[in-house]
Structures are given as structure tokens and as C-alpha cells.
C-alpha atoms as a PDB file:
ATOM      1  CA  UNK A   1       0.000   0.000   0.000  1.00  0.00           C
ATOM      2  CA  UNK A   2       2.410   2.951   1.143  1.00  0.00           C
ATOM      3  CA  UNK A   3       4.162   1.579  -2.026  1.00  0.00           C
ATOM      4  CA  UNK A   4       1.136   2.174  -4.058  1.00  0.00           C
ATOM      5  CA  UNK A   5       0.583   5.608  -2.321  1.00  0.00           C
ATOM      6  CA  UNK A   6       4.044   6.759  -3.421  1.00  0.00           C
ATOM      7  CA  UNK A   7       3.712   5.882  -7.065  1.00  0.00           C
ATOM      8  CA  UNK A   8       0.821   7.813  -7.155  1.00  0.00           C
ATOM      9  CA  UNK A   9       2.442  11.120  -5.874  1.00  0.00           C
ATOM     10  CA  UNK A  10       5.355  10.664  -8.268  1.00  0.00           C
ATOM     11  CA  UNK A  11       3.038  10.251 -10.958  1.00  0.00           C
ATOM     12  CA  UNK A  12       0.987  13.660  -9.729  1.00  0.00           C
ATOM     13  CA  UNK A  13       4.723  15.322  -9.765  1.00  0.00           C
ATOM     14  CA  UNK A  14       5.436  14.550 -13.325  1.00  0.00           C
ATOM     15  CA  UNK A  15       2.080  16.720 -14.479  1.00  0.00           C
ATOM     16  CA  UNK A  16       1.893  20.205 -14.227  1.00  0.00           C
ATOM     17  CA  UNK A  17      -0.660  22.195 -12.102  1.00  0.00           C
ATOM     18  CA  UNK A  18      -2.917  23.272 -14.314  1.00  0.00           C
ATOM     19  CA  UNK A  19      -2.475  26.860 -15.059  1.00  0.00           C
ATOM     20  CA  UNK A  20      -4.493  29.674 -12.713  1.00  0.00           C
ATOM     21  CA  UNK A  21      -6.999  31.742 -14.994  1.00  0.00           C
ATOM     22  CA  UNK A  22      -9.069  35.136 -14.228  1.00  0.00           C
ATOM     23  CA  UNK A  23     -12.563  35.761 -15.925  1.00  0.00           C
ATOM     24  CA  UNK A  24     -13.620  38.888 -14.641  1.00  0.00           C
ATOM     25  CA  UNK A  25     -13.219  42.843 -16.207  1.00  0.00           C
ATOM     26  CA  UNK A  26     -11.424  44.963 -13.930  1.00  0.00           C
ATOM     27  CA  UNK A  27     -11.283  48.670 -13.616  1.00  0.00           C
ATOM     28  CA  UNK A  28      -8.055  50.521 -11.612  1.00  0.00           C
ATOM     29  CA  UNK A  29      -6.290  54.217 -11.450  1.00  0.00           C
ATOM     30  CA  UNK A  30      -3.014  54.824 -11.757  1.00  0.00           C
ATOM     31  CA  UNK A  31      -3.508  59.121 -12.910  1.00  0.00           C
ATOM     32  CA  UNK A  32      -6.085  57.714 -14.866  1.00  0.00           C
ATOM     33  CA  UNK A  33      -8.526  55.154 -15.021  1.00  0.00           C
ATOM     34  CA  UNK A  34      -7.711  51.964 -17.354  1.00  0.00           C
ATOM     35  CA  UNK A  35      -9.395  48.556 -17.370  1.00  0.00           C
ATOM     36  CA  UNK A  36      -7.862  44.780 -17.989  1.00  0.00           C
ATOM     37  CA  UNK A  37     -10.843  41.932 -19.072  1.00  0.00           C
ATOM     38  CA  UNK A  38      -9.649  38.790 -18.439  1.00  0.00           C
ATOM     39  CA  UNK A  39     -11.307  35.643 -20.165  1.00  0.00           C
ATOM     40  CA  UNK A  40     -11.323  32.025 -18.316  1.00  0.00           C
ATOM     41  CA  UNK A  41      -9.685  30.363 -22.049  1.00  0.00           C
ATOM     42  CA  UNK A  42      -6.404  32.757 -21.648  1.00  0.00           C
ATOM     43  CA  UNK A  43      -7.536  35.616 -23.846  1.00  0.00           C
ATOM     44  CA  UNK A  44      -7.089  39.278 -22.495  1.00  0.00           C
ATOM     45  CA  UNK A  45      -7.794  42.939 -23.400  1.00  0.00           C
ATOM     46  CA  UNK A  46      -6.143  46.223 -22.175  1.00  0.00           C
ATOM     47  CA  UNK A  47      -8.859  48.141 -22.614  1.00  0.00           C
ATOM     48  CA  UNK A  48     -12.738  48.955 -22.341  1.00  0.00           C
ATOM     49  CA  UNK A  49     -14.959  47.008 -23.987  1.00  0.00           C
ATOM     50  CA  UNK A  50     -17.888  48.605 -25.152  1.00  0.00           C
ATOM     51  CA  UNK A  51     -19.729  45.798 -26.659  1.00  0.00           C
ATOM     52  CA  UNK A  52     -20.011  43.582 -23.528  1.00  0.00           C
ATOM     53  CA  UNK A  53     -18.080  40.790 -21.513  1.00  0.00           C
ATOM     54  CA  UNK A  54     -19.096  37.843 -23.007  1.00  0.00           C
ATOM     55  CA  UNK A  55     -16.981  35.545 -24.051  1.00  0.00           C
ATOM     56  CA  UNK A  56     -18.696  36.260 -27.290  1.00  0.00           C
ATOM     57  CA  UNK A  57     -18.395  39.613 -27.494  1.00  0.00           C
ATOM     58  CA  UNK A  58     -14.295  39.973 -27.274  1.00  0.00           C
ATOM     59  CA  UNK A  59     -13.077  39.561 -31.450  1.00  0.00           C
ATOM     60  CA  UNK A  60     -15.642  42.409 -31.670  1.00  0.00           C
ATOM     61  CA  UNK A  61     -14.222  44.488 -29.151  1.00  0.00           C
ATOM     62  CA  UNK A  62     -10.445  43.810 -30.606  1.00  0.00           C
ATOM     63  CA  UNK A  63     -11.202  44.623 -33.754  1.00  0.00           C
ATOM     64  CA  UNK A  64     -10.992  48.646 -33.520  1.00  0.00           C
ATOM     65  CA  UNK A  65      -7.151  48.122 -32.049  1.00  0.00           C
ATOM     66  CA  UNK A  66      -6.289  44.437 -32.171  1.00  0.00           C
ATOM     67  CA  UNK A  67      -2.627  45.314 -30.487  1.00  0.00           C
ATOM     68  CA  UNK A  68      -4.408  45.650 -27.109  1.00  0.00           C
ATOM     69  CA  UNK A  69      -5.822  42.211 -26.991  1.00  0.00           C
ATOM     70  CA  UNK A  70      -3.881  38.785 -26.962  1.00  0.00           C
ATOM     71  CA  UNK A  71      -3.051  35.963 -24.314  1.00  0.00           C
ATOM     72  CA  UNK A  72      -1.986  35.823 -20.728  1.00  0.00           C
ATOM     73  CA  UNK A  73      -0.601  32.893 -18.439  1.00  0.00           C
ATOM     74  CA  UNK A  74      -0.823  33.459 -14.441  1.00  0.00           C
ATOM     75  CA  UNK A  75       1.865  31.424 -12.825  1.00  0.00           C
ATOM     76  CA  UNK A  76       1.948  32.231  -8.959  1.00  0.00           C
ATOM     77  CA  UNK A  77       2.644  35.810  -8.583  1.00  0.00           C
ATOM     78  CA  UNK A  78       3.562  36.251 -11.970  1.00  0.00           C
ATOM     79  CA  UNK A  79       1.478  37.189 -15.136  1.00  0.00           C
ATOM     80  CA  UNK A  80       2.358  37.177 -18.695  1.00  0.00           C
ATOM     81  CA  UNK A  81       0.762  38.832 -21.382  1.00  0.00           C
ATOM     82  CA  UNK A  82       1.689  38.716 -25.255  1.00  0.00           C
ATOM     83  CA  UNK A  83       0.206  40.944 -27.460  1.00  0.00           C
ATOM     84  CA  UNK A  84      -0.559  40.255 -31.087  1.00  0.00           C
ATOM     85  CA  UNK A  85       1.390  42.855 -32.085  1.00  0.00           C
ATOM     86  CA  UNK A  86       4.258  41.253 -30.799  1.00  0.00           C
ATOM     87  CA  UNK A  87       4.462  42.780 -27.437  1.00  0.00           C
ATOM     88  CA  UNK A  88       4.523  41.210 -24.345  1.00  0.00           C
ATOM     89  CA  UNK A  89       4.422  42.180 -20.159  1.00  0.00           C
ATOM     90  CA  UNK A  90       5.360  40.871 -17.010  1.00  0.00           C
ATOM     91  CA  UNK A  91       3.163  41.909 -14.177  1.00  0.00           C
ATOM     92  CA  UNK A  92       3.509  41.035 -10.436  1.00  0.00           C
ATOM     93  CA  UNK A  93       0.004  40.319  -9.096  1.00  0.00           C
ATOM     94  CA  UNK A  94      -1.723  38.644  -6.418  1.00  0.00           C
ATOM     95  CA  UNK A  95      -4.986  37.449  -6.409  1.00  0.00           C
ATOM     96  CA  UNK A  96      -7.701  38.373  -3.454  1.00  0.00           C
ATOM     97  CA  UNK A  97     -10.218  36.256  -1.856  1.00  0.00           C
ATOM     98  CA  UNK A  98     -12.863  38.521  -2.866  1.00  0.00           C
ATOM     99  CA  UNK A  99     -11.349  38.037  -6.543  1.00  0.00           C
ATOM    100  CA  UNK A 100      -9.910  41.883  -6.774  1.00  0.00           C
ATOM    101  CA  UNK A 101      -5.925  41.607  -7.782  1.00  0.00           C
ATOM    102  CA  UNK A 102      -3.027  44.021  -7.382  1.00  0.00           C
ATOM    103  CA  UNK A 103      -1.094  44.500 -10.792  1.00  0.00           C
ATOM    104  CA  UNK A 104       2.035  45.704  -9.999  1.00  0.00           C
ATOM    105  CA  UNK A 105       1.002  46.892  -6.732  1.00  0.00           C
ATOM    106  CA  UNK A 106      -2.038  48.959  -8.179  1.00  0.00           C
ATOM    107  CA  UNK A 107      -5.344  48.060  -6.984  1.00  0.00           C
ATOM    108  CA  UNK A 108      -7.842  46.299  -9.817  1.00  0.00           C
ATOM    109  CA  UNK A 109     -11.355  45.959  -8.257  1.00  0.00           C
ATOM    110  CA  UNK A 110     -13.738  43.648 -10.440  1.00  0.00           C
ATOM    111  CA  UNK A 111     -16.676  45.858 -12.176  1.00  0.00           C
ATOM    112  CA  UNK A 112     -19.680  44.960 -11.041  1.00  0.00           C
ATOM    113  CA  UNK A 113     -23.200  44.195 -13.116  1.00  0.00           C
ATOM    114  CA  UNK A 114     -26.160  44.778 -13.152  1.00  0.00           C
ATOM    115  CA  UNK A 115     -29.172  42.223 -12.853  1.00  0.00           C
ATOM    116  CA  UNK A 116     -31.956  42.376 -15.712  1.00  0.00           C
ATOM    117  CA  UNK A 117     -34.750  44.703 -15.108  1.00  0.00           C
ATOM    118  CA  UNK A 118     -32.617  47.249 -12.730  1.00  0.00           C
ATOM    119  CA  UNK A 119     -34.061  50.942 -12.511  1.00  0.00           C
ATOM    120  CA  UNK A 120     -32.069  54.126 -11.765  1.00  0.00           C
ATOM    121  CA  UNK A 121     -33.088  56.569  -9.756  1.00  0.00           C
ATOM    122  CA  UNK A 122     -31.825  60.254  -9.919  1.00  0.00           C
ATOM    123  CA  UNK A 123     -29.568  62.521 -11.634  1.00  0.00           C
ATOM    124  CA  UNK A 124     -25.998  61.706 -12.644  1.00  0.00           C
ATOM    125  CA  UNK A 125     -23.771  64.659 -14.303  1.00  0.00           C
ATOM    126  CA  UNK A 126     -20.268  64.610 -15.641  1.00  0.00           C
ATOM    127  CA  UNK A 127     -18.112  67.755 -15.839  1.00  0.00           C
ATOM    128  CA  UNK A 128     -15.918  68.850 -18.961  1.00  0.00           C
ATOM    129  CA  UNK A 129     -14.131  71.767 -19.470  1.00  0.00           C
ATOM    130  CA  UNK A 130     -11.409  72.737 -22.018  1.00  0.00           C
ATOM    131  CA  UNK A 131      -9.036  75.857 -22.494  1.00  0.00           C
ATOM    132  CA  UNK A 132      -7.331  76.378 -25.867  1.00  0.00           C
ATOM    133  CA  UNK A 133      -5.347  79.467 -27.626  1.00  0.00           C
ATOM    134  CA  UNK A 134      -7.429  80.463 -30.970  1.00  0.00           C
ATOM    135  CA  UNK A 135      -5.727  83.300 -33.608  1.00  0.00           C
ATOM    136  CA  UNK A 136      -5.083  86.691 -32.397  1.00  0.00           C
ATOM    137  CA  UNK A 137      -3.486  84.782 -28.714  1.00  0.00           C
ATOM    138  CA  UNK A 138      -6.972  84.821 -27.623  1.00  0.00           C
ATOM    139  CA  UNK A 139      -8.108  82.226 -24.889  1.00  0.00           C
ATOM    140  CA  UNK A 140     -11.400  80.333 -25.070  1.00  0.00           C
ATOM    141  CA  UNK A 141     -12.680  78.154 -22.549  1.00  0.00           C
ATOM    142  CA  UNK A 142     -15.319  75.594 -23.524  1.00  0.00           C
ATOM    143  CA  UNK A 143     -17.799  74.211 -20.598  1.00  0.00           C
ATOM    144  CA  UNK A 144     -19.876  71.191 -21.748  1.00  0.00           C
ATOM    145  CA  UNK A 145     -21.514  69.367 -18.616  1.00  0.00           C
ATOM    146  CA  UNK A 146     -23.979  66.472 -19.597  1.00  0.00           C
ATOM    147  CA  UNK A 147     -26.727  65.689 -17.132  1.00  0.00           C
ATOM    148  CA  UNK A 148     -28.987  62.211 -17.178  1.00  0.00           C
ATOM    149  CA  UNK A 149     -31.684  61.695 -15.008  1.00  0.00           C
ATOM    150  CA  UNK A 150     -33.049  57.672 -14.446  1.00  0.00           C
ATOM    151  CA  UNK A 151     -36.435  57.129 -13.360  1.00  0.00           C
ATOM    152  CA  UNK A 152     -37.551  53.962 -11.760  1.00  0.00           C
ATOM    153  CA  UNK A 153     -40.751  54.090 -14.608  1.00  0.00           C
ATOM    154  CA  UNK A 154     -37.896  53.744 -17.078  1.00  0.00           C
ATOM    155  CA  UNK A 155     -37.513  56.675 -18.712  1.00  0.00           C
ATOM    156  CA  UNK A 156     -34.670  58.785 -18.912  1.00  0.00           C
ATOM    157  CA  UNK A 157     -33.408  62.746 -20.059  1.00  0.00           C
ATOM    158  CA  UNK A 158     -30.315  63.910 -21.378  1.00  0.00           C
ATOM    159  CA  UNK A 159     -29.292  67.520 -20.458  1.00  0.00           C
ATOM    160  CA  UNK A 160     -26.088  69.217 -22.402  1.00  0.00           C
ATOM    161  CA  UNK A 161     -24.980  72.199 -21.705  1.00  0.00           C
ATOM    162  CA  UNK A 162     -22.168  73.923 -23.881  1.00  0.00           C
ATOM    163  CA  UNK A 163     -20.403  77.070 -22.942  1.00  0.00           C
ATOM    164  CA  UNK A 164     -17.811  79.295 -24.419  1.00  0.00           C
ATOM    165  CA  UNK A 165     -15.855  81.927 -22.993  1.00  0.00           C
ATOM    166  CA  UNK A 166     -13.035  83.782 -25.301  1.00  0.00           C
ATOM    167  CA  UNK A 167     -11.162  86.528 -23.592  1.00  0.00           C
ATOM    168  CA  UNK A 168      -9.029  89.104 -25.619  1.00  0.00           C
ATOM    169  CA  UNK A 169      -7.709  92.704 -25.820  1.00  0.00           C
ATOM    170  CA  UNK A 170     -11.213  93.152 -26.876  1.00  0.00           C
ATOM    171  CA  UNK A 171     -12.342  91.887 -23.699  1.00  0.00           C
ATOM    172  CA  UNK A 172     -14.877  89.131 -23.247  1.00  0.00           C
ATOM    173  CA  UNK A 173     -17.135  87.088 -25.138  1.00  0.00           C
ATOM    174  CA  UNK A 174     -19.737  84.438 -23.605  1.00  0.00           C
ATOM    175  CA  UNK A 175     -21.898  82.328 -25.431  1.00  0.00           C
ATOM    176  CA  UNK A 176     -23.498  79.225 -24.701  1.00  0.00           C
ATOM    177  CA  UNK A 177     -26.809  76.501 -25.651  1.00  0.00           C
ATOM    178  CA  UNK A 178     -28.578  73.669 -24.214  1.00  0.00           C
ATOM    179  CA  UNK A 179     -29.655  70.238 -26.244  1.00  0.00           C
ATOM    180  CA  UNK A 180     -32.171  68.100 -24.595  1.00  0.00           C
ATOM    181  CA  UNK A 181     -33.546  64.574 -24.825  1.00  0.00           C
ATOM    182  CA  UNK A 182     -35.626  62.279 -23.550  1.00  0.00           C
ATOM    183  CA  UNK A 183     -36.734  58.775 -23.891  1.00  0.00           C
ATOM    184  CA  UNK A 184     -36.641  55.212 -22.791  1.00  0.00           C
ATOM    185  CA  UNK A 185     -33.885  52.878 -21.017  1.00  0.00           C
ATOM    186  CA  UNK A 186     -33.059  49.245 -20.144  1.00  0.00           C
ATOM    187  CA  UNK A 187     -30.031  47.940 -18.356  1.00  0.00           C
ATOM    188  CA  UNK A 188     -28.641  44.237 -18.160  1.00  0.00           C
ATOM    189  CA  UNK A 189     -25.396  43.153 -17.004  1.00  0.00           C
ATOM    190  CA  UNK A 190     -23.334  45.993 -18.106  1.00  0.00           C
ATOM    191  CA  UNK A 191     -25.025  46.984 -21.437  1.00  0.00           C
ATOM    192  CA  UNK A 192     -27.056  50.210 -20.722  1.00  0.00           C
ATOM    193  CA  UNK A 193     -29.831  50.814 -24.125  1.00  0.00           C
ATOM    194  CA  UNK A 194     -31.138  54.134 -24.459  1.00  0.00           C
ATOM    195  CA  UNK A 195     -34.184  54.629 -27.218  1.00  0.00           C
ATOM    196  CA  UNK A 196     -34.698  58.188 -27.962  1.00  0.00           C
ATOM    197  CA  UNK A 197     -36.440  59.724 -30.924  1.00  0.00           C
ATOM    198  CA  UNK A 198     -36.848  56.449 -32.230  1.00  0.00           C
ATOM    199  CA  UNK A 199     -33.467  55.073 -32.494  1.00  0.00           C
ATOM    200  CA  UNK A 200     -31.543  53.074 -30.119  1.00  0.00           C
ATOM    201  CA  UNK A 201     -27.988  53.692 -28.283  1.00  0.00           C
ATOM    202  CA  UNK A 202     -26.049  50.636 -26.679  1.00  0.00           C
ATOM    203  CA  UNK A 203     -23.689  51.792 -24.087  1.00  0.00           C
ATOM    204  CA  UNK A 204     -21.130  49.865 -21.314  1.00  0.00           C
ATOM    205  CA  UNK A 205     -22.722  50.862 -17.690  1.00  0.00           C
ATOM    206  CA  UNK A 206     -21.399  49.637 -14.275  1.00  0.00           C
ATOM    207  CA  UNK A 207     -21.775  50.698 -10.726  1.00  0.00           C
ATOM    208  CA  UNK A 208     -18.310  52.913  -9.441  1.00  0.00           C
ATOM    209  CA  UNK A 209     -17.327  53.693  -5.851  1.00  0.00           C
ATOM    210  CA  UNK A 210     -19.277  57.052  -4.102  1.00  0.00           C
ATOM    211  CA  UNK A 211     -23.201  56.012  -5.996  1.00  0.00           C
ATOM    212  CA  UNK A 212     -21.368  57.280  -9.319  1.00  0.00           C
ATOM    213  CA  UNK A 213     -21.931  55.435 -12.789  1.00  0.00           C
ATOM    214  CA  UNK A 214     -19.645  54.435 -15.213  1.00  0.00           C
ATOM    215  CA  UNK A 215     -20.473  54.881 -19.107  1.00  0.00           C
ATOM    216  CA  UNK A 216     -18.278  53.964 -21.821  1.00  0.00           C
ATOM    217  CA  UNK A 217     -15.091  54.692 -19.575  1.00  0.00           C
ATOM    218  CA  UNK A 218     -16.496  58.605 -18.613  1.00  0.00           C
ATOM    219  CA  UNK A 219     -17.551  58.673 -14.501  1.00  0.00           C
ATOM    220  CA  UNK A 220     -20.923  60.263 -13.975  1.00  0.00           C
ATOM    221  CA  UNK A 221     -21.673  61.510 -10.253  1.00  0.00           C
ATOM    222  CA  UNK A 222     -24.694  61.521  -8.581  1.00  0.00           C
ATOM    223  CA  UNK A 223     -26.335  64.891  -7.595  1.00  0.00           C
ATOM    224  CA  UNK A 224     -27.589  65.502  -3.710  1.00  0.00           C
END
């Protein structure tokens, strides 16, 4: 028997583990926010994708820059990414319990979904604001906040507001206008569809820290 039982664990020995795999989409900052998605058959994308995290959905979300997407192996502490265009990365990381990693020490948190059927409910706005020299050594600053307000009936609105300011020798010039929308919404998993004026938008949605929303990579917070 103990014979037997020793056999056995040399023939375990001569196999390799099998190889650790991730499956999730994570989001983390490092000066700016960037994502990694992870899929369970060792294919990878640094990047957002906008079409959806389905296994299904990732040649479609390579195909606008295929050098961000390729394969990764995750052996211990130590994962390995190569490119199709050649590339390739070593990253330290280390795996949490509650499936969150640290990549090189930076926090990656795993974006969350949302269940079929969710509602919203309240306003979300996202600042913008740009300053530029035009001819003459004038300076313009353009404004261009974007409201949207989710009802639990689901319906939403879409508030822009665009502002210019130019100021000169001359002295100053303001002008700005206000576009408005409304219609109808749906959310499931992270795919947000907005139907307004009769045509439809698809959009990437998920929950971020502080009640604030996350579409297509651009944080929305939520007003008081």
C-alpha cells in the first residue's frame, strides 16, 4: 500500500498544475482610469470594452485596435501577457479572496453588473471643461456638462450644456446653448440601451465607488 501511495504522488509530480486563470473585467487608477478583461480560455484585453463581456463579445471588441488584446498565463505571482502585435508584459500580481488583484502593486477591483430589469433613480452629471489658444493669442474656454436623469418608470433625459468663454484685448465674449432629450432605457449586465427619438444607443454601464456610474469609460456623479 504505502508503495502504491508513493507511485501515485510521483506520478501527480510529473504533471503540471494546471495553469491559474481570471474571468472577470477589472477597472483601476493609476492618474487615470484603465481597465484589464480577463477571459477564463487565456484571452485578455487592455482596454474597455464597449460591446459587452461575453466571451462572445471579445473579437468584436479587438477589432478597432487588435494590439491591445492577446493571451496571458498566471503562474503564482507572476502574469504574462503577449500581445498580437508582438508585445509582451510581465506583471507582479496577487490574487484576493474577494477576486480583486493588485497589478504591480495597483489596486484592480472587479466591475460589477447589473441584474436584468434594474431601474435608476436620480440625476448623474459629468463635468468637462477645455481651455485652448485660438488666432489673435486669444483664450477660449469651452464648458460642456452632460446631465442624465433615471427614473424607476424607465424613462430617462439627457441635459447638455455647452459654454464658451473667449477673452481678448477686446475683452470678453460668452456664449453658450442647451440640447435636450428624452426617452426610454433598459439595463442588463453591463449593457445600458437608451431609445430616444426612435433610435436606439447601446452603451457599457457599471456601478463605481461614491453612488457614481460608469459609461463607456467617462464617470458620472450623482447629484444631492
Amino acid at each position: 500500500m504505502r508503495m502504491n501511495v508513493i507511485l501515485i504522488s510521483l506520478l501527480l509530480a510529473a504533471f503540471p498544475a494546471p495553469a491559474a486563470t481570471l474571468n472577470n473585467l477589472y477597472f483601476g487608477f493609476n492618474g487615470s482610469p484603465f481597465y484589464i478583461w480577463f477571459l477564463a480560455d487565456g484571452r485578455i484585453m487592455s482596454g474597455l470594452p464597449t460591446a459587452g463581456i461575453q466571451p462572445q463579445d471579445f473579437e468584436n471588441a479587438c477589432q478597432p485596435a487588435p494590439g491591445i488584446c492577446g493571451t496571458y498565463t498566471l503562474a503564482g505571482d507572476k502574469l504574462t501577457i503577449k500581445y498580437r502585435n508582438g508585445t509582451s508584459q510581465v506583471w507582479s500580481t496577487q490574487v484576493q479572496k474577494n477576486e480583486d488583484i493588485f497589478l504591480g502593486g495597483i489596486p484592480m477591483t472587479v466591475v460589477g453588473k447589473y441584474p436584468a430589469g434594474t431601474r435608476l433613480n436620480g440625476t448623474w452629471d459629468r463635468p468637462f471643461s477645455s481651455k485652448f489658444v485660438t488666432s489673435g493669442s486669444s483664450v477660449a474656454t469651452v464648458t460642456s456638462p452632460t446631465f442624465l436623469t433615471f427614473k424607476p418608470d424607465g424613462t430617462y433625459g439627457e441635459k447638455n450644456m455647452t459654454g464658451l468663454s473667449t477673452l481678448s484685448k477686446g475683452g470678453n465674449v460668452n456664449d453658450s446653448q442647451t440640447a435636450q432629450a428624452m426617452g426610454t432605457y433598459t439595463i442588463r449586465d453591463n449593457i445600458l440601451m437608451l431609445v430616444k427619438n426612435g433610435r436606439s444607443e447601446r452603451h457599457f454601464i457599471f456601478p463605481a465607488v461614491g453612488d457614481r456610474l460608469s459609461i463607456d469609460g467617462q464617470l458620472y456623479s450623482k447629484e444631492k
